[in-house]
Protein backbone atom coordinates (compact mmCIF):
# COMPACT_ATOMS: atom_id res chain seq x y z
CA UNK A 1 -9.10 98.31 104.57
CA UNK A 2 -7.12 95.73 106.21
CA UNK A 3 -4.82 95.73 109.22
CA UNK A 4 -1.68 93.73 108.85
CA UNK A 5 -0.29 92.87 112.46
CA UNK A 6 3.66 91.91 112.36
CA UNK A 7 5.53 90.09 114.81
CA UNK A 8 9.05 90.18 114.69
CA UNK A 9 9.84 87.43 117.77
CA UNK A 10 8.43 84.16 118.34
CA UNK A 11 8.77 82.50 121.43
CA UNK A 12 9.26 79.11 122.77
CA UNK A 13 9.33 77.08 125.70
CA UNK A 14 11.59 74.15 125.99
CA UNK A 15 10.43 71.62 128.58
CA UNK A 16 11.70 67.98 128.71
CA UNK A 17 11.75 65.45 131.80
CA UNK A 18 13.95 63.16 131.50
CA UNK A 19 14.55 59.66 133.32
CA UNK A 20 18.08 59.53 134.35
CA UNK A 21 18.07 56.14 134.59
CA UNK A 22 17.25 55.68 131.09
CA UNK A 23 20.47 57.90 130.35
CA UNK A 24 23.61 56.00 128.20
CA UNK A 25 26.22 58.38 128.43
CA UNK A 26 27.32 61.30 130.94
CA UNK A 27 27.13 64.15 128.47
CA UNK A 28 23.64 64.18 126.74
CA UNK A 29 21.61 66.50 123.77
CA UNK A 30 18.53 67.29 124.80
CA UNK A 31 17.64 69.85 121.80
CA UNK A 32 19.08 72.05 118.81
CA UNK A 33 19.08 75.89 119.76
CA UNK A 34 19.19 78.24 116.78
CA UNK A 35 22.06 80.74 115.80
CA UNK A 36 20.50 84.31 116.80
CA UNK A 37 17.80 82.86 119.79
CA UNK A 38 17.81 85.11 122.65
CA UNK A 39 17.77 82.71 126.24
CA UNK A 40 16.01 84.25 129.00
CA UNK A 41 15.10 81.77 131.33
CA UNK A 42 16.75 78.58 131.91
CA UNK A 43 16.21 76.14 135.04
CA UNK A 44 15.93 72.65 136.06
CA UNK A 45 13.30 70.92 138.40
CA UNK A 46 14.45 68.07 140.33
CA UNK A 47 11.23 65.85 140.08
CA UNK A 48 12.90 62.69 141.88
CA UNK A 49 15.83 63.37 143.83
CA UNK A 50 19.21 60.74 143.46
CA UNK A 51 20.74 59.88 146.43
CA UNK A 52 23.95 62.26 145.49
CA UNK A 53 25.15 63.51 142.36
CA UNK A 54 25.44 66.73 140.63
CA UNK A 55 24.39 67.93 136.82
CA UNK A 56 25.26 70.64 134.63
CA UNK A 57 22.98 72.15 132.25
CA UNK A 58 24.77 74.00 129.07
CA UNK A 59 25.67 73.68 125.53
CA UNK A 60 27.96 71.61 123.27
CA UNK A 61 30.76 74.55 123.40
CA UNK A 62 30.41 74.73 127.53
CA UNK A 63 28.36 71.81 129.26
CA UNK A 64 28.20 74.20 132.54
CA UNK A 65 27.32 77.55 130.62
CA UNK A 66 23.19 77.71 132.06
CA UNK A 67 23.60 76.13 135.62
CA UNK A 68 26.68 74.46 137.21
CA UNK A 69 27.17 71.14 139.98
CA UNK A 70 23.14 71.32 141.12
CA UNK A 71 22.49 68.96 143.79
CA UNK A 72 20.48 65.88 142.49
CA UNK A 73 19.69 65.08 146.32
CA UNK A 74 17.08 67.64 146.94
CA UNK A 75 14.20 68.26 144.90
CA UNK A 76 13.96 71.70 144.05
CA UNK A 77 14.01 74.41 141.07
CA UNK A 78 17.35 75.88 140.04
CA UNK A 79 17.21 78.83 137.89
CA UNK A 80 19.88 79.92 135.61
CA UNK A 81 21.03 83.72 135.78
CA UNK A 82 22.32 83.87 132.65
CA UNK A 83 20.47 85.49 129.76
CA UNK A 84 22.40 85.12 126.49
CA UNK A 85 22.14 85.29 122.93
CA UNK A 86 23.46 82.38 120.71
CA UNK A 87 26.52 83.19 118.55
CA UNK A 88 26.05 79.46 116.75
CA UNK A 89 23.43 76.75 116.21
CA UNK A 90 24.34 75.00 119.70
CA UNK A 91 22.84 71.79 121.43
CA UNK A 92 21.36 72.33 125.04
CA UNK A 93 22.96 69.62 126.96
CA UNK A 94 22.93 67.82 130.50
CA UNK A 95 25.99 66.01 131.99
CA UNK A 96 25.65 64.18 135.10
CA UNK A 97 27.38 60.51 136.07
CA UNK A 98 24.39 59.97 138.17
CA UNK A 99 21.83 57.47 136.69
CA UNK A 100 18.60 57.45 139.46
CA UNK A 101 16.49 60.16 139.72
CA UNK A 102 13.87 62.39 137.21
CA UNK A 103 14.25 65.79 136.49
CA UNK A 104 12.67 68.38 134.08
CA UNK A 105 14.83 71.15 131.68
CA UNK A 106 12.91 73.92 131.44
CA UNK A 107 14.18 76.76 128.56
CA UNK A 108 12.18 79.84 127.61
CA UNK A 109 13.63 81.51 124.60
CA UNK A 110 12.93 83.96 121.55
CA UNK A 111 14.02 83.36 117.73
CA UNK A 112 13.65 86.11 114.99
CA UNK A 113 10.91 86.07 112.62
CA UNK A 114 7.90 87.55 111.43
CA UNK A 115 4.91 86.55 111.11
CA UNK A 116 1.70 88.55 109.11
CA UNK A 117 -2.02 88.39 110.13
């Protein structure tokens, strides 16, 4: 007799740096989030601080939904308190004017699905 083992969530970690000077616009997509995925960590690592400048971390519909005006100037992590589920297929986005510095998006979510083994 076999066992079959089901998983009904599958989870994924979202982590891009990004260059800012490599940046061509303000308002940028970093990746496509799934209707239904469940967000419950969201932050942003300031690798390289700017010499001023703030950046917002969101999604198409709100570009300051995750993390609002954090302070390129200081390297540090910036965590996002909200935990959310997606109503739409939504882009995760950073807007920022500033165009020195490196930082990493960091996004740990869940999707529905199952899987069989």
């Amino acid at each position: 007799m076999t066992q079959t083992d089901r998983i009904h969530a599958l989870g994924y970690l979202v982590a891009h740096e990004i260059n800012l000077e490599n940046l061509k616009e303000d308002k940028n997509n970093i990746f496509l989030m799934r209707e239904g995925s469940e967000i419950l960590s969201a932050s942003i690592e300031i690798i390289e601080r700017a010499d001023s400048g703030t950046i917002d971390v969101g999604f198409d519909f709100s570009s300051d939904f995750l993390l609002n005006d954090i302070d390129l100037s200081t390297e540090a992590v910036y965590k996002s308190k909200v935990e959310t589920r997606l109503k739409q297929d939504s882009m995760l986005t950073i807007e920022t004017s500033q165009r020195k510095g490196r930082i990493k998006v960091r996004v740990l979510y869940f999707t529905s699905g199952t899987i069989y083994s």
